[in-house]
C-alpha atoms as a PDB file:
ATOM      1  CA  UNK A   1      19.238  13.827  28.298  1.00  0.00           C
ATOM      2  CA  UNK A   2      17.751  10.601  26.454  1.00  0.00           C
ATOM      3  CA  UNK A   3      18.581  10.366  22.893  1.00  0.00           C
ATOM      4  CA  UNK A   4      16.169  10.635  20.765  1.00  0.00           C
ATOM      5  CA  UNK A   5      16.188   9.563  16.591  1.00  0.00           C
ATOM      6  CA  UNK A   6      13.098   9.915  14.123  1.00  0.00           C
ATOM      7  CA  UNK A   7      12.948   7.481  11.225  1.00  0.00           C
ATOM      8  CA  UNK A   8      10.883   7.108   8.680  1.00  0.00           C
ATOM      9  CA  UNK A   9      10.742   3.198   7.579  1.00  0.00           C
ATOM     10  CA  UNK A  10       8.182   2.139  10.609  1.00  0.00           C
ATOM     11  CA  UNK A  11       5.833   4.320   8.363  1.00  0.00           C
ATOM     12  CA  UNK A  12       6.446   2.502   5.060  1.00  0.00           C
ATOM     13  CA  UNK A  13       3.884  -0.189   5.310  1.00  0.00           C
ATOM     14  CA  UNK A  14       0.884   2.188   5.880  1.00  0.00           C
ATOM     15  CA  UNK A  15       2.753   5.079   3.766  1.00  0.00           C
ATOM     16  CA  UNK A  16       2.571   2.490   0.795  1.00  0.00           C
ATOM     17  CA  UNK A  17      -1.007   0.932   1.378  1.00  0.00           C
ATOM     18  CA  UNK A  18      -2.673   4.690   1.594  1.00  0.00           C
ATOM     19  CA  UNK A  19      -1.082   5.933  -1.511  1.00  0.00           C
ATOM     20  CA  UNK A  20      -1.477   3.526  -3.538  1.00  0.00           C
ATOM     21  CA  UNK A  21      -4.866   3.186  -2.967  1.00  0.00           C
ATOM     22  CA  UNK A  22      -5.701   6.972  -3.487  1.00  0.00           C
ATOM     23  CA  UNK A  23      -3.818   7.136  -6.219  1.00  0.00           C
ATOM     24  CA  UNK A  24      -5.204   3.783  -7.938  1.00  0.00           C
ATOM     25  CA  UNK A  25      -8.692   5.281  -6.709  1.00  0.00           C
ATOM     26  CA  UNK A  26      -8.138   9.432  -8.338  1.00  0.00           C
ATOM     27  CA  UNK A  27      -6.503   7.674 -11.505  1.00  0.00           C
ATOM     28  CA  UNK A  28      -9.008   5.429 -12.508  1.00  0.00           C
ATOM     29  CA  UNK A  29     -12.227   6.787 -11.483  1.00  0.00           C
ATOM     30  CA  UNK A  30     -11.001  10.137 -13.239  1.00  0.00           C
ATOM     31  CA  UNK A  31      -9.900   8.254 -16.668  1.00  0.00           C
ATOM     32  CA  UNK A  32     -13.278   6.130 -16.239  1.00  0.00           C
ATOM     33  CA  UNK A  33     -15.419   9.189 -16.322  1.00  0.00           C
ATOM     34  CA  UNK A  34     -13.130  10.775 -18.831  1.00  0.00           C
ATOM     35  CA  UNK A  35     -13.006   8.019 -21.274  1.00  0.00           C
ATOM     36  CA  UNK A  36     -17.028   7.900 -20.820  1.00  0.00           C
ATOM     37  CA  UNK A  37     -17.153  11.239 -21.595  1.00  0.00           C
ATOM     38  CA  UNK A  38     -15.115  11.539 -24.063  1.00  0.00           C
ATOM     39  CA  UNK A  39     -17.110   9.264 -26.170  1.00  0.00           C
ATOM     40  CA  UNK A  40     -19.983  11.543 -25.783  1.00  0.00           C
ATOM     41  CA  UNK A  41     -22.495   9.957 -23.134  1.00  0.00           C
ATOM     42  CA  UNK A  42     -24.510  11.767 -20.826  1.00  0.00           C
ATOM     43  CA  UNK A  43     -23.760  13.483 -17.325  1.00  0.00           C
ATOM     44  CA  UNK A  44     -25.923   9.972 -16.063  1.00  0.00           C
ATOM     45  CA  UNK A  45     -24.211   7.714 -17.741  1.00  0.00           C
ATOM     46  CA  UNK A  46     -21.327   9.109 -16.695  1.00  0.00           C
ATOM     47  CA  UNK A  47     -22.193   9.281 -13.060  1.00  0.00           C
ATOM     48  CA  UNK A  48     -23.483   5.789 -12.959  1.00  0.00           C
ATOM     49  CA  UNK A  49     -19.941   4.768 -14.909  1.00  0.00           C
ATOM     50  CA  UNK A  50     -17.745   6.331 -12.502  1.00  0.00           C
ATOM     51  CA  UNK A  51     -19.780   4.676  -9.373  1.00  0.00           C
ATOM     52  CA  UNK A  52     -19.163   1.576 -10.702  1.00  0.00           C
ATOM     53  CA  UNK A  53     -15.926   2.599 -10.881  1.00  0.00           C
ATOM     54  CA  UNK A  54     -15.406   3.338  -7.790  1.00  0.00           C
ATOM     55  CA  UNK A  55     -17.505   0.417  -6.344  1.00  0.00           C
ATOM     56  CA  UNK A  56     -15.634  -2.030  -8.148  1.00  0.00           C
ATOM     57  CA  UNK A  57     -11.898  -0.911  -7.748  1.00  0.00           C
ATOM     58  CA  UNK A  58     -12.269  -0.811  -3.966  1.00  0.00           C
ATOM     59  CA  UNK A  59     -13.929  -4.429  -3.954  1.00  0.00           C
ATOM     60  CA  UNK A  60     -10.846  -5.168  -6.401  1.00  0.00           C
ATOM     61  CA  UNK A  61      -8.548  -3.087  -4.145  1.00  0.00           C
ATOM     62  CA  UNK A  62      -9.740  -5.548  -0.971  1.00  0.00           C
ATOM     63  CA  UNK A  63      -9.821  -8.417  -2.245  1.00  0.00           C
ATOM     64  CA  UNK A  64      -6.633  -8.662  -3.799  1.00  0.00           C
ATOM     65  CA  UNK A  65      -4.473  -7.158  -0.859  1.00  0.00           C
ATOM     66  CA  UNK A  66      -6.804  -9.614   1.654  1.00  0.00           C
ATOM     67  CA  UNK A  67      -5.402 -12.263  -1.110  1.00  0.00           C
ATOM     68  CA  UNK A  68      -1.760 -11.029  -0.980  1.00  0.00           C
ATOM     69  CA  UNK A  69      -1.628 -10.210   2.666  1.00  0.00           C
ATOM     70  CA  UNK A  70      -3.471 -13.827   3.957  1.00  0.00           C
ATOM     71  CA  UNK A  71      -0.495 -16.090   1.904  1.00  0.00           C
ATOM     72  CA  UNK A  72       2.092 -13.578   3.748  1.00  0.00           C
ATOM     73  CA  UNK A  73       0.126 -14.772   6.428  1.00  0.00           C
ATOM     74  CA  UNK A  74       0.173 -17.819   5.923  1.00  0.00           C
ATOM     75  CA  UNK A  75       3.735 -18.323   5.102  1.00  0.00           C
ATOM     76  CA  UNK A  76       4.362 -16.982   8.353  1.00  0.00           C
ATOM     77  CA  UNK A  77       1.883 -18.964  10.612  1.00  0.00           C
ATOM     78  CA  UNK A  78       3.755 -22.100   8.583  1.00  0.00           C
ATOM     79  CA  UNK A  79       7.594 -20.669   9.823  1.00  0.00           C
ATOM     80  CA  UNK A  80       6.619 -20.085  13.218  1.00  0.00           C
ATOM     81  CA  UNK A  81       4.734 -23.830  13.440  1.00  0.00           C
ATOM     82  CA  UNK A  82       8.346 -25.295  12.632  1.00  0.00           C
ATOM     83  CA  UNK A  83       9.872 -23.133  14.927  1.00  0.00           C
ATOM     84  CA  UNK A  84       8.044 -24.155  18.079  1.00  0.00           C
ATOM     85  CA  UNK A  85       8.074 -27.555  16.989  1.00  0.00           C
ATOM     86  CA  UNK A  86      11.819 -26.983  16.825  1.00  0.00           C
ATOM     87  CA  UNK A  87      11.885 -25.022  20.585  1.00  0.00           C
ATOM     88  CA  UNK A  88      10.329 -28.387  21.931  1.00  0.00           C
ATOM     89  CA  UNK A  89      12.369 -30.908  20.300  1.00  0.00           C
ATOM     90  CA  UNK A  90      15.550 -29.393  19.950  1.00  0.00           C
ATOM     91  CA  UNK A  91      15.587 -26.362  22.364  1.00  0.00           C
ATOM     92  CA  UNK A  92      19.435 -26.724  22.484  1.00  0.00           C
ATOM     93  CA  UNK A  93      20.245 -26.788  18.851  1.00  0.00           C
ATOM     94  CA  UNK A  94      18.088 -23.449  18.810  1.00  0.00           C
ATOM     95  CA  UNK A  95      20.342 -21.957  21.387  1.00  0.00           C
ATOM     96  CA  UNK A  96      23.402 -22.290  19.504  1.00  0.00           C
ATOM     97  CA  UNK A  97      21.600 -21.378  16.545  1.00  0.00           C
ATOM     98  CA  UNK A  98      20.530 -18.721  18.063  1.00  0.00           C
ATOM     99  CA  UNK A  99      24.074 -17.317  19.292  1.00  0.00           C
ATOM    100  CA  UNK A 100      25.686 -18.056  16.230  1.00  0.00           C
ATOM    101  CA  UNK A 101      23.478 -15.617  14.573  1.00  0.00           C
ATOM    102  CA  UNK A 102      24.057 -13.054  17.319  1.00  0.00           C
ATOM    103  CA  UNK A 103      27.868 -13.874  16.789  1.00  0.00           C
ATOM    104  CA  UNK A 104      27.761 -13.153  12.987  1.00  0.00           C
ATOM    105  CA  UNK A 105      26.805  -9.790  13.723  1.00  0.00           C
ATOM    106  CA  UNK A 106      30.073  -8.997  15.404  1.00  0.00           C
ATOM    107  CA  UNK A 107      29.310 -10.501  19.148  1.00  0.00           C
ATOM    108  CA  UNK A 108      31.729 -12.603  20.656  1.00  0.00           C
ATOM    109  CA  UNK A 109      31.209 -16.506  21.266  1.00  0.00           C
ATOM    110  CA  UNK A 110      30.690 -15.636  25.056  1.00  0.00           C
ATOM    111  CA  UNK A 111      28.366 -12.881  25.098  1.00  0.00           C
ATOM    112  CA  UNK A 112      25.903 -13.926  22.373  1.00  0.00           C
ATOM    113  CA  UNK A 113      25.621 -17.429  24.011  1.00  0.00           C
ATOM    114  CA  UNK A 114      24.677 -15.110  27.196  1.00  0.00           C
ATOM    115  CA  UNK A 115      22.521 -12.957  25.073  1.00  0.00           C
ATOM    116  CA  UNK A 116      20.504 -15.945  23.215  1.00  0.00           C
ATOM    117  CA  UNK A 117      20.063 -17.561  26.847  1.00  0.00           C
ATOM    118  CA  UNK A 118      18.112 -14.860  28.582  1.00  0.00           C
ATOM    119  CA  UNK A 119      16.132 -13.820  25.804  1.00  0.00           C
ATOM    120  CA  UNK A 120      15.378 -17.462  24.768  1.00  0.00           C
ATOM    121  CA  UNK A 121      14.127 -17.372  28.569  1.00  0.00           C
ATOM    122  CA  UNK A 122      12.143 -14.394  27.900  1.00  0.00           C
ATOM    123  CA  UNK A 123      10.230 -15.451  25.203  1.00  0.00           C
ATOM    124  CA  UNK A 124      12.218 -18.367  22.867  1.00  0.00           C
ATOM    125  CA  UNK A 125       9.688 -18.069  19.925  1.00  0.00           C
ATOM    126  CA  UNK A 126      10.003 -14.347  19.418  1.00  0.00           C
ATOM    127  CA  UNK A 127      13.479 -14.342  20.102  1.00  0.00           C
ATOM    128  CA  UNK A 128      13.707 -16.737  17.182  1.00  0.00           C
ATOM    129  CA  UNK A 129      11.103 -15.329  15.246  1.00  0.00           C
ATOM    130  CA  UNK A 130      12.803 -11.780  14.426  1.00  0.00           C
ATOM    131  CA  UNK A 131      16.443 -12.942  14.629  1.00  0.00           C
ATOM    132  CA  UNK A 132      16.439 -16.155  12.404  1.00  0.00           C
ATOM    133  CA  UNK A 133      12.981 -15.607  10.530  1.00  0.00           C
ATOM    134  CA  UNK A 134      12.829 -11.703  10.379  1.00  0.00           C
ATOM    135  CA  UNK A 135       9.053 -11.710  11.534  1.00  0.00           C
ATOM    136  CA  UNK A 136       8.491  -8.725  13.614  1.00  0.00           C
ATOM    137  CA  UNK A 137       5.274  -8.706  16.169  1.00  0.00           C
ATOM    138  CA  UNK A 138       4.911  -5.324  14.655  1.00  0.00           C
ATOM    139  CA  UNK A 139       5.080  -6.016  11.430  1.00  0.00           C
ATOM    140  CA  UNK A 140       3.339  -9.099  11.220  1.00  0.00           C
ATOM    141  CA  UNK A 141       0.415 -10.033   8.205  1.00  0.00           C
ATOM    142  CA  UNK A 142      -3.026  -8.194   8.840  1.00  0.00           C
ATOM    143  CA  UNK A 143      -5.100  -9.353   5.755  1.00  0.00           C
ATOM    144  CA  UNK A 144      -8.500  -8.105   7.135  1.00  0.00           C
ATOM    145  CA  UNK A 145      -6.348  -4.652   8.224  1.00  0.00           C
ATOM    146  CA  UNK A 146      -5.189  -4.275   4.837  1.00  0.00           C
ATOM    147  CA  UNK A 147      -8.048  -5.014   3.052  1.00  0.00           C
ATOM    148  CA  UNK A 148     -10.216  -2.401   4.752  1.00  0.00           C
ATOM    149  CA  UNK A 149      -7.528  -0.506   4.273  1.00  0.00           C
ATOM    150  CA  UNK A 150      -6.841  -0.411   0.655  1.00  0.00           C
ATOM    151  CA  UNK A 151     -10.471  -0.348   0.095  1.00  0.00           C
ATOM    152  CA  UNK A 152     -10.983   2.570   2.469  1.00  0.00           C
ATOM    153  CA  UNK A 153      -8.130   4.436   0.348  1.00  0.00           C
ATOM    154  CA  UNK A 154      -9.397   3.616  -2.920  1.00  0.00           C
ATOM    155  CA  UNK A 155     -12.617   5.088  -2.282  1.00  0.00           C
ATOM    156  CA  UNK A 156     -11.631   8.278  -0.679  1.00  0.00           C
ATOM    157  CA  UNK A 157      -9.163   8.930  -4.137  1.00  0.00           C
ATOM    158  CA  UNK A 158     -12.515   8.070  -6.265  1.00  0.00           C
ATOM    159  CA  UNK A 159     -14.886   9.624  -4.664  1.00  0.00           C
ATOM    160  CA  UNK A 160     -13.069  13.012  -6.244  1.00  0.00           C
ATOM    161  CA  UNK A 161     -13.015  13.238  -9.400  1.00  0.00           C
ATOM    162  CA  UNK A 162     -17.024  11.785  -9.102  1.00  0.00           C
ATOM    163  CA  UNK A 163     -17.858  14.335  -6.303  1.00  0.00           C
ATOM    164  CA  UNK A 164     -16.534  16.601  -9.722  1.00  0.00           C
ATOM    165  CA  UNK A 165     -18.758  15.185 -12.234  1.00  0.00           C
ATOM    166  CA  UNK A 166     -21.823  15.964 -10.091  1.00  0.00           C
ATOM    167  CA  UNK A 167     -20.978  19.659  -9.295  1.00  0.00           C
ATOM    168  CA  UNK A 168     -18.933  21.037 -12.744  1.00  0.00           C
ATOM    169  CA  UNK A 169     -21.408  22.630 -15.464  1.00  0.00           C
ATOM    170  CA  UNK A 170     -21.770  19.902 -18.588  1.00  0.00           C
ATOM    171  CA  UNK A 171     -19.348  21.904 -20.776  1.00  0.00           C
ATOM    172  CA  UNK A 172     -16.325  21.841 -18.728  1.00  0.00           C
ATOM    173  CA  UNK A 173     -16.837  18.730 -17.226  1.00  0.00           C
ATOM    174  CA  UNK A 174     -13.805  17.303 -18.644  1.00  0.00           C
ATOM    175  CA  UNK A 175     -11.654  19.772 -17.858  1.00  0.00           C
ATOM    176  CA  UNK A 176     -12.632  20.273 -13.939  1.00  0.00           C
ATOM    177  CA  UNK A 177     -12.311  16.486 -13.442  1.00  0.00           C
ATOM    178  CA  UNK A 178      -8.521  16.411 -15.354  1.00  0.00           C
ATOM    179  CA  UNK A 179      -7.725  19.228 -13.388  1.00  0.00           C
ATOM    180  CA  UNK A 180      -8.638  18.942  -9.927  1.00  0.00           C
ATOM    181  CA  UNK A 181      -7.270  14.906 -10.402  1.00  0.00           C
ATOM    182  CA  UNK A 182      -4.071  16.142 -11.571  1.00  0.00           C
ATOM    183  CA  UNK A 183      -4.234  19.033  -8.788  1.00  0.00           C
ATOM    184  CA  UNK A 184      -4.566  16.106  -5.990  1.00  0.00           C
ATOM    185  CA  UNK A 185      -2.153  13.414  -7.451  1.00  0.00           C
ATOM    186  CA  UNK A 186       0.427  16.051  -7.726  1.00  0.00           C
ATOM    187  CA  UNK A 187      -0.909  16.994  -3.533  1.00  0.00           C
ATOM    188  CA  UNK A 188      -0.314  13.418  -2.465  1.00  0.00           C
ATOM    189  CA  UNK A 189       2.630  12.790  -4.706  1.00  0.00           C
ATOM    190  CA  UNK A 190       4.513  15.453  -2.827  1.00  0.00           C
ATOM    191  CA  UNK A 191       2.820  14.780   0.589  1.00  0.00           C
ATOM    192  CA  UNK A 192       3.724  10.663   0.510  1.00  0.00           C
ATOM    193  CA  UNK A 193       6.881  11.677  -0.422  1.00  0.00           C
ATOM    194  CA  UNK A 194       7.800  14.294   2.004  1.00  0.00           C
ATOM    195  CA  UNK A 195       6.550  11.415   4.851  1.00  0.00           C
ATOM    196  CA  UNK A 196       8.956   9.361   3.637  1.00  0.00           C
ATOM    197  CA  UNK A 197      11.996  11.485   3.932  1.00  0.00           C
ATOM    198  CA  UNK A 198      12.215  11.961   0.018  1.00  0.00           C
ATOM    199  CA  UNK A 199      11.850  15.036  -2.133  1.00  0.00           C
ATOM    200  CA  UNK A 200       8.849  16.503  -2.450  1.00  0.00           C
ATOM    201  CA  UNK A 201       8.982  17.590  -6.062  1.00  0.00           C
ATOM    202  CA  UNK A 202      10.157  14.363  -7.451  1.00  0.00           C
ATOM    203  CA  UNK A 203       7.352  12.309  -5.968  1.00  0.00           C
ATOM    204  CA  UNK A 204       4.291  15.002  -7.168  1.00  0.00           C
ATOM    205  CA  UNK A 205       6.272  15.206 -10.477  1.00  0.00           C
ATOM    206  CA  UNK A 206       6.247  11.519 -10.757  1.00  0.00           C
ATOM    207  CA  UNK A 207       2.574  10.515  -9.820  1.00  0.00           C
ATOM    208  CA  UNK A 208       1.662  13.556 -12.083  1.00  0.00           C
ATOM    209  CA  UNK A 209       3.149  12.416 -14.948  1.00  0.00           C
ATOM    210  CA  UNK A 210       1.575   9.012 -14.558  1.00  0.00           C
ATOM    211  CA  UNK A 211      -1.703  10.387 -13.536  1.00  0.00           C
ATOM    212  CA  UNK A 212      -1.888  12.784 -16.553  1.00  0.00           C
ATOM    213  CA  UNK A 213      -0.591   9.682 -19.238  1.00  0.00           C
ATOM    214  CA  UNK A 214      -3.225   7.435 -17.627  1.00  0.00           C
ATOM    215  CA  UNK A 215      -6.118   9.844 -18.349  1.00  0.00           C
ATOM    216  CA  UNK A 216      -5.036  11.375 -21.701  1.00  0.00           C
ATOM    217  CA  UNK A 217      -4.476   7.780 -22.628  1.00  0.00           C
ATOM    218  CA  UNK A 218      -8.038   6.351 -21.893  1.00  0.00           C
ATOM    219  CA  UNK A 219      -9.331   9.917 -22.921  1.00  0.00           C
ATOM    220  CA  UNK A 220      -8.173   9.018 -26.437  1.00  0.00           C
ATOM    221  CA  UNK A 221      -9.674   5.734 -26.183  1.00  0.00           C
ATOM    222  CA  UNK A 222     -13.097   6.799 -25.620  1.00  0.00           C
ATOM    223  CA  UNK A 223     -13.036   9.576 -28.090  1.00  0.00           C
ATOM    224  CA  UNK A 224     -12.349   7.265 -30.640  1.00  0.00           C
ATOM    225  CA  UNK A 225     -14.917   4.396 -30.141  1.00  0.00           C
ATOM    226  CA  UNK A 226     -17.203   7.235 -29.632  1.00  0.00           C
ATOM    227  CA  UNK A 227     -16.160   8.405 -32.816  1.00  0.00           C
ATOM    228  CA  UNK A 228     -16.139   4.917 -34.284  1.00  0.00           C
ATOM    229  CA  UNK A 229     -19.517   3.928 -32.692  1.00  0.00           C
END
């Protein structure tokens, strides 16, 4: 019978992208329209607040993880140039490099020199690339990927708490956007957490608490310029 083994860390880079971007997206659409309603404006003002809201943090959302994802990108594009230039020049040196790093990992001399010979002969630059540069073909920088992504992500956590706004009566307004936020973030706390392998009531405890503290906090905020103003 073949052996068979689940784990969890191929699911870390998508795992991390989708929750952060539905939770940035519930948290601060739903302490936008809270603050803004808090300081007394009206059900439009509030609506047009908390599409702007939404609008700009997945623009923000996308363009900062197209940012941070093209200069991983871009680092790597720059390692892998060197390498090949390195393959042609000095194909030899990268074979012993190559074994050497095979034999620090508990291979003898013999073997790894065998072992870095037929997979330099396979394919030299991948061979190099995941053993001496740790870039995996699966793995590698997607910036336009994780853009649409995060912005994708974002949206879908926003459009919540403003889906709320238009269907909750004016007087509890505040209180059905708090809740059903809270309600979700402490949903995809436990869910992104149980995906990962960890436990489920730690991880909805945790993005609760930081959920809740990020809307009572700009809650209070608006209250008291509205007070002020």
């Amino acid at each position: 019978m073949r052996h068979r083994e689940r784990h969890r860390s191929d699911r870390i880079g998508w795992l991390r992208a989708a929750v952060l971007g539905a939770n940035d997206g519930i948290v601060s659409t739903a302490s936008l329209i809270l603050g803004v309603a808090a300081g007394g404006a009206a059900r439009s003002a509030i609506v047009i607040a908390g599409i702007a809201g939404l609008v700009a943090g997945a623009m923000s959302m996308a363009a900062g993880e197209f940012v941070s994802v093209s200069s991983q990108s871009d680092t790597e594009e720059a390692d892998l140039a060197v390498e090949r230039h390195e393959l042609a020049t000095q194909n030899a040196a990268e074979h012993d490099e190559l074994a050497r790093i095979y034999m620090a990992r508990g291979v003898d001399r013999a073997l790894a020199a065998k072992v870095a010979e037929q997979l330099m002969a396979h394919d030299a630059l991948e061979a190099h690339a995941r053993d001496e540069l740790g870039i995996y073909s699966l793995m590698r920088a997607r910036p336009v990927q994780a853009a649409l992504a995060s912005a994708g992500s974002f949206s879908a956590g926003a459009a919540i708490p403003l889906l709320v706004v238009f269907l909750a009566p004016a007087s509890a307004l505040t209180a059905a956007v708090t809740a059903t936020s809270l309600l979700l973030l402490v949903i995809l706390g436990g869910l992104a957490a149980g995906a990962g392998g960890a436990p489920q009531a730690i991880g909805a405890l945790r993005v609760g608490f930081w959920g809740a503290l990020a809307m009572a906090i700009t809650y209070g905020v608006g209250a008291f310029f509205g007070a002020v103003v």
